[in-house]
C-alpha atoms as a PDB file:
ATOM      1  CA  UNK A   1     -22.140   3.419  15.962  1.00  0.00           C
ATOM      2  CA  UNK A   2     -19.994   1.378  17.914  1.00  0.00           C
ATOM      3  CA  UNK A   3     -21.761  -0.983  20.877  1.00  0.00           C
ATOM      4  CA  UNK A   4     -18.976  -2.581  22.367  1.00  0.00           C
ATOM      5  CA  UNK A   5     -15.722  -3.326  22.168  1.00  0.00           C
ATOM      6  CA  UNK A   6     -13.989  -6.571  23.325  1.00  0.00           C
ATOM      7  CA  UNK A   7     -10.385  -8.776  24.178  1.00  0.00           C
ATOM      8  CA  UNK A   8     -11.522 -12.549  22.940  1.00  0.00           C
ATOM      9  CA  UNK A   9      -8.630 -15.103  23.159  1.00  0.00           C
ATOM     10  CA  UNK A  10      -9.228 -17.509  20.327  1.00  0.00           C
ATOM     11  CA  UNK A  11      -6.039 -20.688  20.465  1.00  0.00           C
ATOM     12  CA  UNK A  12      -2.694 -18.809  20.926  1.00  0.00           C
ATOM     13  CA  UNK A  13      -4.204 -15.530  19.600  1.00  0.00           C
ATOM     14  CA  UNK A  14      -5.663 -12.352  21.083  1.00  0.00           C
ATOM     15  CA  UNK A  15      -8.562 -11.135  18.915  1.00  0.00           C
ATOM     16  CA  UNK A  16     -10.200  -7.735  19.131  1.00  0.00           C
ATOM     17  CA  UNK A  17     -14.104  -7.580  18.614  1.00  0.00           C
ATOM     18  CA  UNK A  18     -16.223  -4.857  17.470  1.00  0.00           C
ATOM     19  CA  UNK A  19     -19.638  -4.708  17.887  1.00  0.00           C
ATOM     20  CA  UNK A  20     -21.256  -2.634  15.553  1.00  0.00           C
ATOM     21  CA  UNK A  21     -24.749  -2.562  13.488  1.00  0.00           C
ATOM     22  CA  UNK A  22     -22.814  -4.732  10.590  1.00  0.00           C
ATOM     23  CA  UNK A  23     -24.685  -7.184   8.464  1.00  0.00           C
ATOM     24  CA  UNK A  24     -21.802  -9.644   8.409  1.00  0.00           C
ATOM     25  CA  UNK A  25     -18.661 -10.270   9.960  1.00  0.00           C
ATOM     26  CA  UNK A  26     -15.300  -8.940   8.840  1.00  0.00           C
ATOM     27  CA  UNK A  27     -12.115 -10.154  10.132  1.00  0.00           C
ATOM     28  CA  UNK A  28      -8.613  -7.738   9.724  1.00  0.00           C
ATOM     29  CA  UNK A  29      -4.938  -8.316  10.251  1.00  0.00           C
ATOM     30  CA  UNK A  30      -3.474  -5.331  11.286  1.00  0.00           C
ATOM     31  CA  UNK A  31      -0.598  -4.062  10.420  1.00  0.00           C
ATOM     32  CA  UNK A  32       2.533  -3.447  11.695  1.00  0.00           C
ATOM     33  CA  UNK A  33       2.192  -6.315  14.128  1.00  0.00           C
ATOM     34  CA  UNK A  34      -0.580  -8.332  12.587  1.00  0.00           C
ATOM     35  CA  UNK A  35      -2.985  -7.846  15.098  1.00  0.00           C
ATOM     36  CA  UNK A  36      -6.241  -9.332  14.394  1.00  0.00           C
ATOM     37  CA  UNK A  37      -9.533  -7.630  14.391  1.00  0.00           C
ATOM     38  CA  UNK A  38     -13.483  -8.958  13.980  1.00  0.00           C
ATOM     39  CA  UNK A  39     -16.145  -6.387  13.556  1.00  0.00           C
ATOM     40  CA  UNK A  40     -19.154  -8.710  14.376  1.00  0.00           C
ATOM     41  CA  UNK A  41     -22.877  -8.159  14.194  1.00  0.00           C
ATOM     42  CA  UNK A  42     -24.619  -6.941  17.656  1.00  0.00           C
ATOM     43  CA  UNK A  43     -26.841 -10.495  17.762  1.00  0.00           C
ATOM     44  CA  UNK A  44     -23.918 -12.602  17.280  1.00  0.00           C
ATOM     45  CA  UNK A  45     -22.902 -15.022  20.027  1.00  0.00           C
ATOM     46  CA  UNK A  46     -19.822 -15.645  21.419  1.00  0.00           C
ATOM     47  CA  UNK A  47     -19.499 -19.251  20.243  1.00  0.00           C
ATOM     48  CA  UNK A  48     -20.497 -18.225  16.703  1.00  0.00           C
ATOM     49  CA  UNK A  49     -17.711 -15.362  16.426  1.00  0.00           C
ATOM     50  CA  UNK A  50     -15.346 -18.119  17.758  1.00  0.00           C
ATOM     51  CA  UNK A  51     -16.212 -20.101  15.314  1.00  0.00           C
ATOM     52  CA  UNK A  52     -15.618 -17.775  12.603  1.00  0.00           C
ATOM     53  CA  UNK A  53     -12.189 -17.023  13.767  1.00  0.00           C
ATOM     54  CA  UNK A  54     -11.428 -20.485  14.105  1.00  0.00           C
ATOM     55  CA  UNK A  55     -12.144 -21.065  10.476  1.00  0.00           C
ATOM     56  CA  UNK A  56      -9.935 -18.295   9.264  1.00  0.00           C
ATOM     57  CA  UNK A  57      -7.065 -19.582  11.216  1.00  0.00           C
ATOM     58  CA  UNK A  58      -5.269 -20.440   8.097  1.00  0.00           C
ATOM     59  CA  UNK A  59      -5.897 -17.306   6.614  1.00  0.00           C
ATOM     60  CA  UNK A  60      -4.553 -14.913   9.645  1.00  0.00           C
ATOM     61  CA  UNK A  61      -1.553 -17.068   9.707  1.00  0.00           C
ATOM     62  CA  UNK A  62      -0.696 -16.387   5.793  1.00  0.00           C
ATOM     63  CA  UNK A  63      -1.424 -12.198   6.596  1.00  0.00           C
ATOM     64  CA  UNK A  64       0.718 -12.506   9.689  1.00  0.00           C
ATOM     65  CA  UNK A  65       3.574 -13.809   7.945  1.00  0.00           C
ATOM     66  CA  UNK A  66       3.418 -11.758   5.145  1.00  0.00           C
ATOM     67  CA  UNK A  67       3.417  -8.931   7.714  1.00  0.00           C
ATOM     68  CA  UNK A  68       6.884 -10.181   9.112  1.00  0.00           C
ATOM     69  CA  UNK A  69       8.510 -10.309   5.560  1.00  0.00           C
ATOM     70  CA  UNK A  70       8.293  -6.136   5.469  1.00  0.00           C
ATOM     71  CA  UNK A  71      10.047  -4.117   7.686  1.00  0.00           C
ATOM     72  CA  UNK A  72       9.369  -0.362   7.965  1.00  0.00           C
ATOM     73  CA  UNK A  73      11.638   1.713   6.750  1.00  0.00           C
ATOM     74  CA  UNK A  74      12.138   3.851   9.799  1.00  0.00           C
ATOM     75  CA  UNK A  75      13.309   0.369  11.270  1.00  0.00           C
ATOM     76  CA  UNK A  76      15.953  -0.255   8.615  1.00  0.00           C
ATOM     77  CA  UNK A  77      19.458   0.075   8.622  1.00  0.00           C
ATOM     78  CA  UNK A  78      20.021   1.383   4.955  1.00  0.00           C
ATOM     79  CA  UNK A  79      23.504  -1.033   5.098  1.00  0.00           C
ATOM     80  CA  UNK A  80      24.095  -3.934   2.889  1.00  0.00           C
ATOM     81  CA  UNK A  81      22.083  -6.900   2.416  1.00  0.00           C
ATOM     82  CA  UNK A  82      18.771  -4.872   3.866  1.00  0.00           C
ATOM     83  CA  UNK A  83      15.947  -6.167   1.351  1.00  0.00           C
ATOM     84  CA  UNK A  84      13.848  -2.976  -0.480  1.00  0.00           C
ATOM     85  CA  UNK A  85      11.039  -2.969  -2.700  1.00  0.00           C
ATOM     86  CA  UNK A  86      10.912  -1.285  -5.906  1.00  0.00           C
ATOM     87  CA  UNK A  87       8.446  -1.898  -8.767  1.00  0.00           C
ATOM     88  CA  UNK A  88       7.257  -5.347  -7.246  1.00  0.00           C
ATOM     89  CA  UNK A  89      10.653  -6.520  -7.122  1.00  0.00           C
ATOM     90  CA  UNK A  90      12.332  -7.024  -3.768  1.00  0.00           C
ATOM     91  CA  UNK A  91      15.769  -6.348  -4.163  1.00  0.00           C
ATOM     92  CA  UNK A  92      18.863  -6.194  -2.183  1.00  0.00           C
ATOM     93  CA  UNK A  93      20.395  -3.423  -0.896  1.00  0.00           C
ATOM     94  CA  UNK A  94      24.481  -2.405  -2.062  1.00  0.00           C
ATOM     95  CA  UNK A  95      26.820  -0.020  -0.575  1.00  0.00           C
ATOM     96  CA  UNK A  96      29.503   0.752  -3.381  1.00  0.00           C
ATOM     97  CA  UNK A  97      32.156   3.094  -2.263  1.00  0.00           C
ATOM     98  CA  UNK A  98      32.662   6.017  -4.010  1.00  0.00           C
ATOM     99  CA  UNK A  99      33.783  10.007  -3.195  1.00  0.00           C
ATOM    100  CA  UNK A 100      31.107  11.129  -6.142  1.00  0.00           C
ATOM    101  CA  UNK A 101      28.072  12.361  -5.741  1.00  0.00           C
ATOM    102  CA  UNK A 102      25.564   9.897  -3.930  1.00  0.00           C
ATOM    103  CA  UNK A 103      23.343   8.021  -5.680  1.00  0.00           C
ATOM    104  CA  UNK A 104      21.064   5.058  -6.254  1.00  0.00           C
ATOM    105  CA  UNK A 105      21.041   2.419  -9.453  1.00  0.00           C
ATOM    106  CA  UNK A 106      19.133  -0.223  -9.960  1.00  0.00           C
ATOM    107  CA  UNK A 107      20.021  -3.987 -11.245  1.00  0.00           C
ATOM    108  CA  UNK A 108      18.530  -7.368 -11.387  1.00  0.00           C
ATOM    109  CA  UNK A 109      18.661  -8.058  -8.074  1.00  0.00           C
ATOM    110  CA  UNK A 110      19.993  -4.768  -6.105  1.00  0.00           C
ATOM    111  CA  UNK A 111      19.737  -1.256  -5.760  1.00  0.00           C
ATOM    112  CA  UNK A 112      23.082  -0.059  -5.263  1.00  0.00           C
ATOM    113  CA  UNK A 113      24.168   3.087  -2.761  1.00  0.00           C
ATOM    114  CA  UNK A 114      27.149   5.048  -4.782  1.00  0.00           C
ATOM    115  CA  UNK A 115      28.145   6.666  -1.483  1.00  0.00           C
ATOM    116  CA  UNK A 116      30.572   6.902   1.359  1.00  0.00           C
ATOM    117  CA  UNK A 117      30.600   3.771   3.483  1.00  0.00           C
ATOM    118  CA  UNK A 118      30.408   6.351   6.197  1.00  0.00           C
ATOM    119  CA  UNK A 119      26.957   8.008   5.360  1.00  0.00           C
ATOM    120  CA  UNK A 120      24.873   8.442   8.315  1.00  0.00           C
ATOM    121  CA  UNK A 121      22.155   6.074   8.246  1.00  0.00           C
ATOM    122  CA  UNK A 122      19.516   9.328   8.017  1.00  0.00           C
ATOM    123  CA  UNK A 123      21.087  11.221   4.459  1.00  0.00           C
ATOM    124  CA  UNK A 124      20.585   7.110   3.127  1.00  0.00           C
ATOM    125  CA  UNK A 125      17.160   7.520   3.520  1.00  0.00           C
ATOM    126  CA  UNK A 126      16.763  10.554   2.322  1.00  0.00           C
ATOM    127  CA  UNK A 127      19.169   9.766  -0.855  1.00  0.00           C
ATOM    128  CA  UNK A 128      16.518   6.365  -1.191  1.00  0.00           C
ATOM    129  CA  UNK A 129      13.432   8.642  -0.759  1.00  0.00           C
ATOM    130  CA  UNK A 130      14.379  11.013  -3.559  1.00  0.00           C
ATOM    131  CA  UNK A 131      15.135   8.175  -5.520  1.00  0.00           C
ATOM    132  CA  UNK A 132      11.951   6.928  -5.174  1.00  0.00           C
ATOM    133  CA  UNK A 133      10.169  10.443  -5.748  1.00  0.00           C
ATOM    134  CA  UNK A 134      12.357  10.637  -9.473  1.00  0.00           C
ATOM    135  CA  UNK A 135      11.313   7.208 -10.651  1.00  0.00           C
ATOM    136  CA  UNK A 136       7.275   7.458  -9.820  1.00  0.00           C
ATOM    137  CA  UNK A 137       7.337  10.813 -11.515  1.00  0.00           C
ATOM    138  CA  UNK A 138       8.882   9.444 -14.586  1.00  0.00           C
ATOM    139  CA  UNK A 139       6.376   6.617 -14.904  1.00  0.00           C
ATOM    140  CA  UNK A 140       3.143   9.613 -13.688  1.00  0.00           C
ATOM    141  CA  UNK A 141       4.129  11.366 -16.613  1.00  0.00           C
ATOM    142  CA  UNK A 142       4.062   8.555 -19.095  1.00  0.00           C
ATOM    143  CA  UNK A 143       0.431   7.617 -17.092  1.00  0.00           C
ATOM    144  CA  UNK A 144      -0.623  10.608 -17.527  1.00  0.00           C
ATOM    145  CA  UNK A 145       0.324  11.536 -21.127  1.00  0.00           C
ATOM    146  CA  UNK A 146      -1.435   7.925 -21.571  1.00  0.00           C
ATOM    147  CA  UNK A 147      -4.784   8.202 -19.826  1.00  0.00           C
ATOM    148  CA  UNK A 148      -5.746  11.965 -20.207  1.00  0.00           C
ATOM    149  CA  UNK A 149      -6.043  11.025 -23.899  1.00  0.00           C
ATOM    150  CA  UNK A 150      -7.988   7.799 -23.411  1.00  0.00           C
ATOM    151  CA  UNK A 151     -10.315   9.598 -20.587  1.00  0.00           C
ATOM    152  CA  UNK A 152     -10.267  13.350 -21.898  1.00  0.00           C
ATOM    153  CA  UNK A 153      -9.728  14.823 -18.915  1.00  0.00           C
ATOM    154  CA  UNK A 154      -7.028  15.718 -16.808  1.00  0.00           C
ATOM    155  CA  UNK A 155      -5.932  16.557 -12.747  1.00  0.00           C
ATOM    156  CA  UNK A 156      -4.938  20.352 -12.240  1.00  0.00           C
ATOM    157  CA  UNK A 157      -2.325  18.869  -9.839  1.00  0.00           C
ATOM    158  CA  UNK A 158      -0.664  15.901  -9.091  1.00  0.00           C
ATOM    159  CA  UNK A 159       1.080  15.609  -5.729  1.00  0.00           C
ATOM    160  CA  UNK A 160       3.120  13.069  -4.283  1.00  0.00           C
ATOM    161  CA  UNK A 161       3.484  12.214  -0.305  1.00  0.00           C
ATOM    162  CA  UNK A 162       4.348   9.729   1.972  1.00  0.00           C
ATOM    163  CA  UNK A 163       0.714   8.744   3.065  1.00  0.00           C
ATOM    164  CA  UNK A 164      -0.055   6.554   5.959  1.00  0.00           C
ATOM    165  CA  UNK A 165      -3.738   5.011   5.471  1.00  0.00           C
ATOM    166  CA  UNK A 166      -3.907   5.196   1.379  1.00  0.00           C
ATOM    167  CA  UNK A 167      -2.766   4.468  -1.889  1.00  0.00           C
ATOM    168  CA  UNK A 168      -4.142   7.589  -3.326  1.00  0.00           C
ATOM    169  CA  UNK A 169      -6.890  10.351  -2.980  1.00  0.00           C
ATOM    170  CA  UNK A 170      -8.944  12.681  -5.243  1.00  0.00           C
ATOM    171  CA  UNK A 171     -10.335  16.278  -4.795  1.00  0.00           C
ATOM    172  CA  UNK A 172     -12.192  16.321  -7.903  1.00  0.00           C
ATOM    173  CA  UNK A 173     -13.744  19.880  -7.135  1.00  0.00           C
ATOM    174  CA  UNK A 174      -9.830  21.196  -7.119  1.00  0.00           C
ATOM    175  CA  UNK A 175      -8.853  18.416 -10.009  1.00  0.00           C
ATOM    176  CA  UNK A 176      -5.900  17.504  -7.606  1.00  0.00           C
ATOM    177  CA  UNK A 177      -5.124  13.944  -6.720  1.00  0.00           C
ATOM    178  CA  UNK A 178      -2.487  13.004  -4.616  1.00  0.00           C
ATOM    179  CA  UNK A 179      -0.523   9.559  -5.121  1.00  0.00           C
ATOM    180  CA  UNK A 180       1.579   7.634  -2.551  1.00  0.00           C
ATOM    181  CA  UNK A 181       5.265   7.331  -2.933  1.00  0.00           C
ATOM    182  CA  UNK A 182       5.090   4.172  -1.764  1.00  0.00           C
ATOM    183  CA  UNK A 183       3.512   3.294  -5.069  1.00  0.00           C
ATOM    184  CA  UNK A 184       6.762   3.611  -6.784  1.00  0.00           C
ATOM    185  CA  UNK A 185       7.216  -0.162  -4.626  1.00  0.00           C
ATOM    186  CA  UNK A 186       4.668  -1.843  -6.403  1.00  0.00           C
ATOM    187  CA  UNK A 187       4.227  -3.481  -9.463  1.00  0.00           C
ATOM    188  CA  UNK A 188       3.399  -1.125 -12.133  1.00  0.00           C
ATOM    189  CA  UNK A 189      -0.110  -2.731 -12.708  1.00  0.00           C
ATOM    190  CA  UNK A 190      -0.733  -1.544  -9.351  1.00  0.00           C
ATOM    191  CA  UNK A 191       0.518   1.623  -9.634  1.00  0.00           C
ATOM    192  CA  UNK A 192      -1.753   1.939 -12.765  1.00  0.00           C
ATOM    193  CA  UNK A 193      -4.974   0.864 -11.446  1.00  0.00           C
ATOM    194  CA  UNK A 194      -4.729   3.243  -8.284  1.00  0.00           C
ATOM    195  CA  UNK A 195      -3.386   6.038 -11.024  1.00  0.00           C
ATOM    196  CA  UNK A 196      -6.758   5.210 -13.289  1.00  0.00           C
ATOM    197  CA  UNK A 197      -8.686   4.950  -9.649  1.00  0.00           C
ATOM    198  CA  UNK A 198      -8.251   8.562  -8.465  1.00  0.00           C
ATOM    199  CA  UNK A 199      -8.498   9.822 -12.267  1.00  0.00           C
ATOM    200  CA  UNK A 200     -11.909   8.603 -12.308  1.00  0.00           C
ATOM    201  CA  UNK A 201     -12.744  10.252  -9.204  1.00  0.00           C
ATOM    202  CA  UNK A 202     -12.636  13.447 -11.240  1.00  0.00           C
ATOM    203  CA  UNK A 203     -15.854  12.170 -12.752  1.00  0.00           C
ATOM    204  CA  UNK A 204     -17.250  10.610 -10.060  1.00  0.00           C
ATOM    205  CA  UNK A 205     -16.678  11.931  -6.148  1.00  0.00           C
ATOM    206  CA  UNK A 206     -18.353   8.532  -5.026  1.00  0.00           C
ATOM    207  CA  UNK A 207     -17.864   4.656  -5.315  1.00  0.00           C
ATOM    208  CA  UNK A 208     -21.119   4.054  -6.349  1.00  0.00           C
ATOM    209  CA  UNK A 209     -22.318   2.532  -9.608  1.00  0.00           C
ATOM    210  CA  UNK A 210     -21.486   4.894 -11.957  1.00  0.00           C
ATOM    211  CA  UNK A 211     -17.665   4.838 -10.477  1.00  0.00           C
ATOM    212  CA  UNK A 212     -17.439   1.338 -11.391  1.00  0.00           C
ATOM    213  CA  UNK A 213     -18.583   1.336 -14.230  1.00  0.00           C
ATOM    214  CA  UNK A 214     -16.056   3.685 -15.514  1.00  0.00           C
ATOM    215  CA  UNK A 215     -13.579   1.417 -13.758  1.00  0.00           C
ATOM    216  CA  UNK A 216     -14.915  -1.571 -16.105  1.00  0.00           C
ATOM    217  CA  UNK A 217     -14.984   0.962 -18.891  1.00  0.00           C
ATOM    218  CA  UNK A 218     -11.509   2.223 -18.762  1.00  0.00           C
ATOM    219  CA  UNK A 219      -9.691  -0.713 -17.173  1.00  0.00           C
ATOM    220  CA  UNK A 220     -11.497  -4.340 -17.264  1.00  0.00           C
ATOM    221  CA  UNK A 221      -8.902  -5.797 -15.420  1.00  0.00           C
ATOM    222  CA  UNK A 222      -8.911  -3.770 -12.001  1.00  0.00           C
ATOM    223  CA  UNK A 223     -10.388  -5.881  -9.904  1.00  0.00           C
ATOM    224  CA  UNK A 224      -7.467  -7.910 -10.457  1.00  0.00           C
ATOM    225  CA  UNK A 225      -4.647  -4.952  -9.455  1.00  0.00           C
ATOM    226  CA  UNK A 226      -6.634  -4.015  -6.688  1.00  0.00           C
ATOM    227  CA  UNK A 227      -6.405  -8.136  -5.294  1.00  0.00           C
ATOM    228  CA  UNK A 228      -3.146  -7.582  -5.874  1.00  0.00           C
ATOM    229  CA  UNK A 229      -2.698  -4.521  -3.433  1.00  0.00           C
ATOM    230  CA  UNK A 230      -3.555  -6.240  -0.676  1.00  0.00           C
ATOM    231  CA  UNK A 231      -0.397  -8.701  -0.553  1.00  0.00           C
ATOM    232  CA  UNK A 232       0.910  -5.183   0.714  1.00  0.00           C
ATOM    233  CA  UNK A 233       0.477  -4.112   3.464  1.00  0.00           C
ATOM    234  CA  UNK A 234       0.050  -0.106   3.845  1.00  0.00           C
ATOM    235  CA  UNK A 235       0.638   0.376   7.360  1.00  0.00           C
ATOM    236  CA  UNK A 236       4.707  -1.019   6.746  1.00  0.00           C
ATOM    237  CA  UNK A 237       4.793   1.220   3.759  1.00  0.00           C
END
């Protein structure tokens, strides 16, 4: 339960602090505007959480600025030049004229808009987000088709939204997982791991030791992926 919550100004920076019965102390940047956040044991003084903060200075900086490189979507302009994600990559945005159908390709460095110049800004995101939706179920299916044989056993349903506070979730007593579309911007390692993450949730409701385990069993290297995740951040996804 929650003791107290408080405004610290630490250098240039305002820093929110949560007292809480914690063992340690946790710092957060915060997305979308990289607020930063301490969740601090209830003994802890106010020199010593200074302190902390102060050392991590470096380290809210580099999460702050990594905020600032992504823009939300709802904040773009879909026009040319506008910088998108898509399977790690960041790529560039291209409007090519044409009266045909719209649509979206993909090169080396853009992903091109085959549509009128005069689009409204709204049927662009739309024509990116089913984009997006076609290209992670291609690559579910061929994740799928991979680890159902490897794990012998396999989700009922597979669902894909725009979700705001996860990569993915698991209702292992339905055999449904759901998987984020934002996904589809990520490298495909990390698309993989989360993929393998909510499969094993169909054995194991939990994170507890058996849940690793099977993460170690089936994929060694996911500690790795997960790392990886948190160069992005969910909130701007």
């Amino acid at each position: 339960m929650i003791s107290s919550t408080q405004k610290f100004q630490v250098v240039d920076k305002d820093v929110k602090v949560i007292r809480k019965k914690v063992k340690n102390m946790c710092l957060r940047v915060r997305p979308p505007h990289g607020d930063v956040e301490v969740t601090v044991p209830l003994d802890k003084s106010y020199e010593e959480v200074k302190s902390f903060i102060l050392a991590k200075q470096l380290w809210i900086e580099k999460h702050q600025e990594r905020l600032k490189k992504y823009a939300r979507q709802e904040e773009l302009l879909f026009a040319g030049g506008d910088k998108l994600l898509f399977l790690g990559k960041e790529l560039s945005l291209k409007v090519i004229a044409s009266e045909r159908v719209p649509r979206v390709t993909v090169d080396e460095a853009f992903l091109n808009f085959h549509i009128d110049p005069l689009m409204p800004r709204s049927h662009r995101e739309v024509l990116l987000d089913d984009f997006y939706r076609k290209e992670l179920k291609k690559r579910i299916v061929d994740l799928l088709e991979k680890w159902t044989k490897i794990m012998e056993i396999s989700p009922r349903v597979i669902d894909i939204k725009k979700l705001k506070s996860k990569w993915g979730s698991c209702k292992p007593e339905d055999r449904r997982i759901c998987l984020n579309l934002a996904l589809i911007k990520l490298s495909e390692g990390c698309l993989e791991y989360v993929f393998v993450h909510e499969m094993v949730h169909l054995f194991v409701a939990n994170h507890g030791p058996r849940f690793y385990a099977l993460m170690d069993r089936y994929l060694p290297e996911w500690r790795k992926w997960k790392e990886q995740l948190k160069h992005y951040p969910l909130g701007y996804f």
